[in-house]
Structure formats: structure tokens, C-alpha cells
Protein backbone atom coordinates (compact mmCIF):
# COMPACT_ATOMS: atom_id res chain seq x y z
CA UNK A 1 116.46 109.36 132.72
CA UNK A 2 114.70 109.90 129.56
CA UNK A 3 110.71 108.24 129.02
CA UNK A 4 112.19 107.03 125.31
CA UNK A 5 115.02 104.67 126.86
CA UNK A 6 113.94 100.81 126.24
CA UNK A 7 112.90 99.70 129.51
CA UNK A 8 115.72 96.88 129.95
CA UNK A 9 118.14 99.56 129.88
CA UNK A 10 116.28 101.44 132.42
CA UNK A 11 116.62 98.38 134.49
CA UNK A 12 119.56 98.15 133.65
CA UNK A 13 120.79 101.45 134.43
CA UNK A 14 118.68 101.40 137.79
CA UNK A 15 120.57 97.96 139.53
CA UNK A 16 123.65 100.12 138.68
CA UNK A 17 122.65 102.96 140.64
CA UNK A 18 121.62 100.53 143.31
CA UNK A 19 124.82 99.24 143.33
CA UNK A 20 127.14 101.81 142.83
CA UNK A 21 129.29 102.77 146.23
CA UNK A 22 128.43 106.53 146.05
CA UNK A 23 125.04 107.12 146.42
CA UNK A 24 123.81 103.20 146.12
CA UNK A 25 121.53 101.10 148.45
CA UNK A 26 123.35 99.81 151.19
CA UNK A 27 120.91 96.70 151.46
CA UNK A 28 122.40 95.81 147.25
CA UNK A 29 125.61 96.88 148.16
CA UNK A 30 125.74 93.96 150.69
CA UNK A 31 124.97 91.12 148.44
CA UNK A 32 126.63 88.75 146.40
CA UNK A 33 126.04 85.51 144.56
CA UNK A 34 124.93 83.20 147.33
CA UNK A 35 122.72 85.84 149.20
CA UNK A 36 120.90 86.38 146.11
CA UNK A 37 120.49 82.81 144.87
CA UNK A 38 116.97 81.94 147.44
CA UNK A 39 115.61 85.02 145.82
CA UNK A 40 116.17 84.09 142.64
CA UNK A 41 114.87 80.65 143.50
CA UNK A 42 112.05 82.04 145.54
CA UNK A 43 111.15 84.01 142.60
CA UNK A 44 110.94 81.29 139.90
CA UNK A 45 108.41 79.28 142.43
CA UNK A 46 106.30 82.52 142.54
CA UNK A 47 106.42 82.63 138.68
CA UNK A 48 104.94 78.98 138.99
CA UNK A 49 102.23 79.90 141.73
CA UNK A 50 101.19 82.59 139.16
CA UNK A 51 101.09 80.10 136.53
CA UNK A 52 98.90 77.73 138.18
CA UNK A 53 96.25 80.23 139.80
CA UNK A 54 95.90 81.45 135.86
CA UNK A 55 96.69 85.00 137.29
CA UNK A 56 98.17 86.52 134.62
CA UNK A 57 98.31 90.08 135.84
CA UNK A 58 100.50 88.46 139.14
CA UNK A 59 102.50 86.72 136.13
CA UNK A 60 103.29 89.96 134.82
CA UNK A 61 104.65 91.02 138.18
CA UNK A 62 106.37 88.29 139.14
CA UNK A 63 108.34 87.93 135.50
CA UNK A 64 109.48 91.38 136.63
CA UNK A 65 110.91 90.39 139.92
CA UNK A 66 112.40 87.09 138.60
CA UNK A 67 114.08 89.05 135.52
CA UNK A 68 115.58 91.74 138.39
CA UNK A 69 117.27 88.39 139.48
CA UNK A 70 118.96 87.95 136.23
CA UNK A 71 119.83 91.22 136.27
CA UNK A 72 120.93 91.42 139.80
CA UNK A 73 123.34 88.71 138.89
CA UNK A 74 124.44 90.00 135.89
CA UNK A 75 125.58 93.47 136.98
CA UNK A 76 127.65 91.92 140.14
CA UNK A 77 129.67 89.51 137.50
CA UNK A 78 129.82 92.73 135.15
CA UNK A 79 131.51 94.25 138.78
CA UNK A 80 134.11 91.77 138.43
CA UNK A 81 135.14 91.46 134.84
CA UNK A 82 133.11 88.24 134.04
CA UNK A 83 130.11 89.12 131.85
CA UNK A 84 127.37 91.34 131.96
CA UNK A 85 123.92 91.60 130.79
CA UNK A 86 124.21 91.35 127.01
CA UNK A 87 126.97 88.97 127.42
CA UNK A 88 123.78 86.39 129.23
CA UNK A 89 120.80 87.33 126.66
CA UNK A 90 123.41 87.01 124.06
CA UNK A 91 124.88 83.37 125.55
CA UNK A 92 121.04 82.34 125.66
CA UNK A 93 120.47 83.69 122.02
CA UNK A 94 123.12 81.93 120.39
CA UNK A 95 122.39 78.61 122.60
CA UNK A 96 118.58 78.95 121.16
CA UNK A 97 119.41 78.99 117.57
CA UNK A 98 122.03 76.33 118.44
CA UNK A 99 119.78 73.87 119.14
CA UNK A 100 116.81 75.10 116.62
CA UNK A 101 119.06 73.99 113.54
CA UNK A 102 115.95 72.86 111.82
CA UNK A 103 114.53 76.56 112.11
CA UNK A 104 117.60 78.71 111.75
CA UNK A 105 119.74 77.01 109.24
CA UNK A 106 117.08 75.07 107.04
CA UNK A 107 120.11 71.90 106.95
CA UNK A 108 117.87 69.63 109.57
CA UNK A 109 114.82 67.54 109.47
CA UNK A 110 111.74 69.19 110.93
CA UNK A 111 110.27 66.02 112.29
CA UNK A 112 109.58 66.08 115.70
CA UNK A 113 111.62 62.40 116.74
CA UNK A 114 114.39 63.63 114.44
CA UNK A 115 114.06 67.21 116.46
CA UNK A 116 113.85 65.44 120.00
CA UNK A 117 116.90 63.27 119.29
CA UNK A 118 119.07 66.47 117.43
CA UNK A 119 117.99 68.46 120.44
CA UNK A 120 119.40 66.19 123.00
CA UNK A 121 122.83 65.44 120.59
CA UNK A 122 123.29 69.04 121.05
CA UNK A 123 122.82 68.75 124.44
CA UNK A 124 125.42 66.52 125.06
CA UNK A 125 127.84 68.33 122.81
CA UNK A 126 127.65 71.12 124.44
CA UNK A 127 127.78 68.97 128.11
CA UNK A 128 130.99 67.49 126.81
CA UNK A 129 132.59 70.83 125.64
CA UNK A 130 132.06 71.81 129.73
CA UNK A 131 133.40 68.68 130.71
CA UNK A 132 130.34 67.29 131.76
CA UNK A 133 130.78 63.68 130.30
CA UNK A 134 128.82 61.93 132.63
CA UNK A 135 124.90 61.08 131.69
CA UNK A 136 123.94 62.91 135.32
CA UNK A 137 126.17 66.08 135.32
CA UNK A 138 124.74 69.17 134.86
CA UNK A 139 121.50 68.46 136.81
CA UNK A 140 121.17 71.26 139.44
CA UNK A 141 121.95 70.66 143.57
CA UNK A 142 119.48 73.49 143.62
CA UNK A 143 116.92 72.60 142.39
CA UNK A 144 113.87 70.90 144.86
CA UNK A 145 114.22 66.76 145.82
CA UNK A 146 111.59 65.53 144.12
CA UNK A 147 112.08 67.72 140.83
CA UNK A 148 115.74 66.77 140.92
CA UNK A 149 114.76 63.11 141.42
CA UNK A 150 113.02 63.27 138.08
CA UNK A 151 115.61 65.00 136.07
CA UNK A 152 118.34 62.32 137.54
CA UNK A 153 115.63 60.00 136.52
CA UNK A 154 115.51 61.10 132.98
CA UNK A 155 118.90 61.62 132.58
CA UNK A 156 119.68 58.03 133.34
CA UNK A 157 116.30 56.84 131.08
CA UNK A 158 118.39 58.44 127.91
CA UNK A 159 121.38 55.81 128.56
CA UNK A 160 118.67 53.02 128.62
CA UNK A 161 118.50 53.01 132.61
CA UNK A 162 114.73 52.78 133.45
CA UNK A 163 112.01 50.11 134.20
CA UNK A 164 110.33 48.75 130.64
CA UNK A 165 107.30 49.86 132.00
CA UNK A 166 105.53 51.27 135.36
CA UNK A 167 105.21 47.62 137.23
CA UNK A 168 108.46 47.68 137.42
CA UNK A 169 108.80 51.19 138.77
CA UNK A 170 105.64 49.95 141.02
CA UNK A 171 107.31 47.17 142.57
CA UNK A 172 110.51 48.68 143.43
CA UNK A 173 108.21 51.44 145.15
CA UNK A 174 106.39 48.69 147.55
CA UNK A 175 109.65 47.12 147.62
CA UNK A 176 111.41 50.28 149.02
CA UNK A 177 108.05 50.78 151.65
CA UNK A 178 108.70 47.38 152.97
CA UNK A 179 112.55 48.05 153.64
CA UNK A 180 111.71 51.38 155.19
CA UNK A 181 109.26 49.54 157.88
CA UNK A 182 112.24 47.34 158.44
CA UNK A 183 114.50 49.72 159.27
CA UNK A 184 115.57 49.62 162.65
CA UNK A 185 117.76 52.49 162.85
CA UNK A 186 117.27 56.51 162.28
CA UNK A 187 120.26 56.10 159.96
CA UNK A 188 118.72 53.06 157.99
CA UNK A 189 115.23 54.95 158.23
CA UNK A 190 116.52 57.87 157.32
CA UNK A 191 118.29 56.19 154.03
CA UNK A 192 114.98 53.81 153.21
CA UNK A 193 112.42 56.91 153.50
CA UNK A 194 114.98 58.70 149.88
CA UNK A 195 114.83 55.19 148.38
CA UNK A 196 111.20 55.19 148.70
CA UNK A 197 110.53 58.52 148.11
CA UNK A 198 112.64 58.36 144.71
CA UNK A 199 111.07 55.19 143.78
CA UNK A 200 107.47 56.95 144.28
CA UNK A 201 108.76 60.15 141.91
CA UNK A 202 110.30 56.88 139.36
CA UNK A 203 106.51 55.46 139.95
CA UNK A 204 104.59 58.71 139.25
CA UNK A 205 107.26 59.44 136.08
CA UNK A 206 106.25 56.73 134.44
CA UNK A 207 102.92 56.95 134.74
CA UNK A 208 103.38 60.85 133.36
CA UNK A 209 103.06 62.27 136.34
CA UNK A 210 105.61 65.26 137.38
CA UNK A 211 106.13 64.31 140.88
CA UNK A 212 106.72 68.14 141.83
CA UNK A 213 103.62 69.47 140.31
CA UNK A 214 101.16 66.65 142.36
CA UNK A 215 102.72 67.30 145.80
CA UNK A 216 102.27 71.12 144.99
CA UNK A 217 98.45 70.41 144.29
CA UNK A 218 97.74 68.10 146.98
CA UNK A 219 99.58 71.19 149.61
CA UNK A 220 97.49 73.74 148.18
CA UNK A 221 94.38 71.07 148.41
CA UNK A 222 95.30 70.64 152.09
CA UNK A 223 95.64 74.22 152.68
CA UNK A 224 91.91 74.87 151.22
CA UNK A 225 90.61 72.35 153.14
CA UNK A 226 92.43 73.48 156.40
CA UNK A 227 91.53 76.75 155.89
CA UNK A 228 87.92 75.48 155.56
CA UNK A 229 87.93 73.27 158.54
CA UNK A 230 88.72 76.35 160.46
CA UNK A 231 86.26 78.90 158.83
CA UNK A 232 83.44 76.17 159.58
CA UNK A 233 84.76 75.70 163.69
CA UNK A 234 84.43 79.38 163.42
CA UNK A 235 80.81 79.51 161.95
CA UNK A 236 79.54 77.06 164.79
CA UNK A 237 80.80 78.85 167.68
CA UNK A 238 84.29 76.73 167.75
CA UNK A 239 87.73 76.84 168.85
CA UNK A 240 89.00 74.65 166.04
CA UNK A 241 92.57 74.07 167.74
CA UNK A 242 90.27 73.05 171.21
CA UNK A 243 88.46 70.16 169.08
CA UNK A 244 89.38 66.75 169.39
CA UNK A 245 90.98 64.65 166.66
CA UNK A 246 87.00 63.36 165.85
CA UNK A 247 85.60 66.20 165.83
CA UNK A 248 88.47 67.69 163.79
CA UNK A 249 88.30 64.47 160.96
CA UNK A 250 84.19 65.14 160.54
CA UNK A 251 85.05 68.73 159.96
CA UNK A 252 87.81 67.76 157.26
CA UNK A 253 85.03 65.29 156.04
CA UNK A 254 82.22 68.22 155.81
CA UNK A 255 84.78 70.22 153.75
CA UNK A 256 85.26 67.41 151.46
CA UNK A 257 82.04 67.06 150.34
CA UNK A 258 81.23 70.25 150.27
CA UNK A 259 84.18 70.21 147.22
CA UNK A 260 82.25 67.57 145.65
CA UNK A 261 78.58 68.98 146.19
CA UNK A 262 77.26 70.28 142.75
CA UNK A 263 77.38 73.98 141.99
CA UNK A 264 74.39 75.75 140.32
């Protein structure tokens, strides 16, 4: 393969090799739409982790990986006839300048509430041209609870279904915790933990929080401070799993205010 050729077409042309049936990888070979998809997702969370660690070196990489994905994809539909690679960067290109009127044709208002409100006309259209008439279709199955929570959330805020404000959204949340502690079945406490857990993502949307991005930050918080509860148990001669819940919590405690001590 020659060093001049544009390095999407040597990706291009090396997921065909991988795939082809003489002489491919018998691991690519093997896949298919749905074994690929919790890559692909897998992938996009990675892109995220980079994001948020301000790693931009890992961002590189992991752009890489989650762009194989697209390709991945689009060379099996390309297999069958449907589209291929150009046919997707193409799709994406058109959809862009689509709904960037104001920038590509020069016949919209540049305003940024007259951009919001084209942007989301153009949304519809083009939900209603799929068929997608409904105010919630469209938003993913795949995508994580609490992140799909919020988009269903938002969807139904652009029809004029949301609380005024966040007491609202508040007091459906500690009216959703109450009915949970009622619950006297698995099957009602199973249904009353989603209510209240949607009602906390509604809570933390309107207070312009992304529900997603805290519970990400408090695991990796809890994961720091684990992992320091242990490294200290380890410094003093400890068996951190043999500890007792007390001695366990004043570890935990040590950790935390060793996060809030000042740093020279």
C-alpha cells in the first residue's frame, strides 16, 4: 500500500482485507451488527473517559478506535448492498449543512433563539419524513438509563411537558421516595425505585445538571477514595478487607480530608 494514500482510505482498505473470506481475520469475519454494537458503545464511553481526564493524547487513540467502529459498520452494510463508507460521511455532510441554513445558504437569521428553534424544526422534519411523528421517537434503547431519561425528558419539555420550575421536579422526587418505601412488593419496588430514579434525573435537569455526567463523577470519586482507603490499610500494616465496618468508615473519613487538606 502506498505511504501517499489518505489515511481513511488506508483504513478503509485495511477492514476490507480484514474482512475479506480469502486471506481475512477469522475473528472480523465472525461479526455482524449486533456483535459489534457494545464495542462501538464501549468505545464512545472511552472517548468520554478521555475527555474528562483532559488526556488528549488517549483522545487521539480512542477517536481512532471509535472511528474503526464506523468503519467496521460501514464495510459489513457495503457487504450487503446497503451503503458504504462515503455513502455515511456523505449522509452526515448533507444532514450538517441541512440544519446550518443560516451558515450555508445565507436565507436564515443568525440569532441564536431563531437558530435553536430552526434547528429543532429541522429536526422534526426530518423525524416526520422517517415516520417518527411522535415527540419521543427517535431517542435511542441504547443508550444508558439515566442519559436516556434526560433525552425522554427533553423531548417531552419541547411539547410543553415539564415542571415550571425545579420545586416541582423536587416534589415529585420526594414524592416518588415516599411511594418506593411503601412498596410492599419486589414488583411495586422494583417499579417505584424507575419512578424515583427518573424523577431524581427530572430533579437534577432542571437544576442543569446532566444526570449521567454526576453519577460518572461521584463513581470515579468513590473509586479514588476506595483505592485510598486501601493504600492507607496497607501503609499501617492492614488487611483492609479484615477491618471492621468502623474501622473501615474512619479510613474513608481520613481519605476525605486528606482531599480537602490544602496543597502547597
Amino acid at each position: 500500500m502506498s505511504k501517499q494514500t489518505a489515511p481513511i482510505d488506508r483504513l478503509l482498505a485495511i477492514m476490507a482485507q480484514l474482512r475479506n473470506p480469502d486471506g481475512g481475520c477469522e475473528w472480523d469475519l465472525a461479526q455482524d451488527f449486533a456483535s459489534i454494537a457494545p464495542y462501538t458503545i464501549e468505545e464512545a464511553y472511552e472517548v468520554a473517559d478521555a475527555i474528562a481526564r483532559d488526556d488528549l493524547a488517549e483522545l487521539k487513540d480512542e477517536l481512532g478506535d471509535l472511528l474503526l467502529q464506523v468503519v467496521f459498520h460501514a464495510r459489513m452494510a457495503e457487504e450487503r448492498g446497503a451503503f458504504d463508507f462515503d455513502d455515511v460521511a456523505a449522509g452526515i455532510a448533507d444532514k450538517m449543512e441541512r440544519r446550518h441554513p443560516h451558515i450555508f445558504t445565507g436565507n436564515e437569521p443568525n440569532e441564536t433563539q431563531a437558530v435553536r428553534a430552526n434547528w429543532e424544526r429541522l429536526k422534526a422534519d426530518e423525524r416526520a419524513a422517517k415516520a417518527q411523528t411522535g415527540a419521543l421517537d427517535g431517542v435511542a434503547l441504547a443508550l444508558p438509563a439515566l442519559l436516556r431519561a434526560e433525552k425522554l425528558q427533553k423531548r417531552a419539555t419541547r411539547v410543553g411537558f415539564d415542571w415550571p420550575d425545579q420545586l416541582g421536579a423536587a416534589d415529585k422526587l420526594h414524592e416518588e421516595i415516599d411511594e418506593f418505601t411503601k412498596a410492599s412488593t419486589e414488583a411495586e419496588r422494583l417499579e417505584e425505585a424507575g419512578d424515583m430514579l427518573f424523577a431524581a434525573v427530572n430533579w437534577l435537569r432542571k437544576s442543569g445538571i446532566p444526570a449521567e455526567d454526576a453519577l460518572r463523577a461521584a463513581n470515579a470519586k468513590f473509586e479514588r477514595r476506595f483505592a485510598g482507603m486501601e493504600t492507607m490499610a496497607k501503609q499501617d500494616g492492614q488487611d483492609f478487607a479484615a477491618l471492621d465496618l468502623s474501622d473501615q468508615d474512619s479510613l474513608w473519613n481520613r481519605v476525605k480530608q486528606g482531599e480537602k487538606a490544602p496543597r502547597d
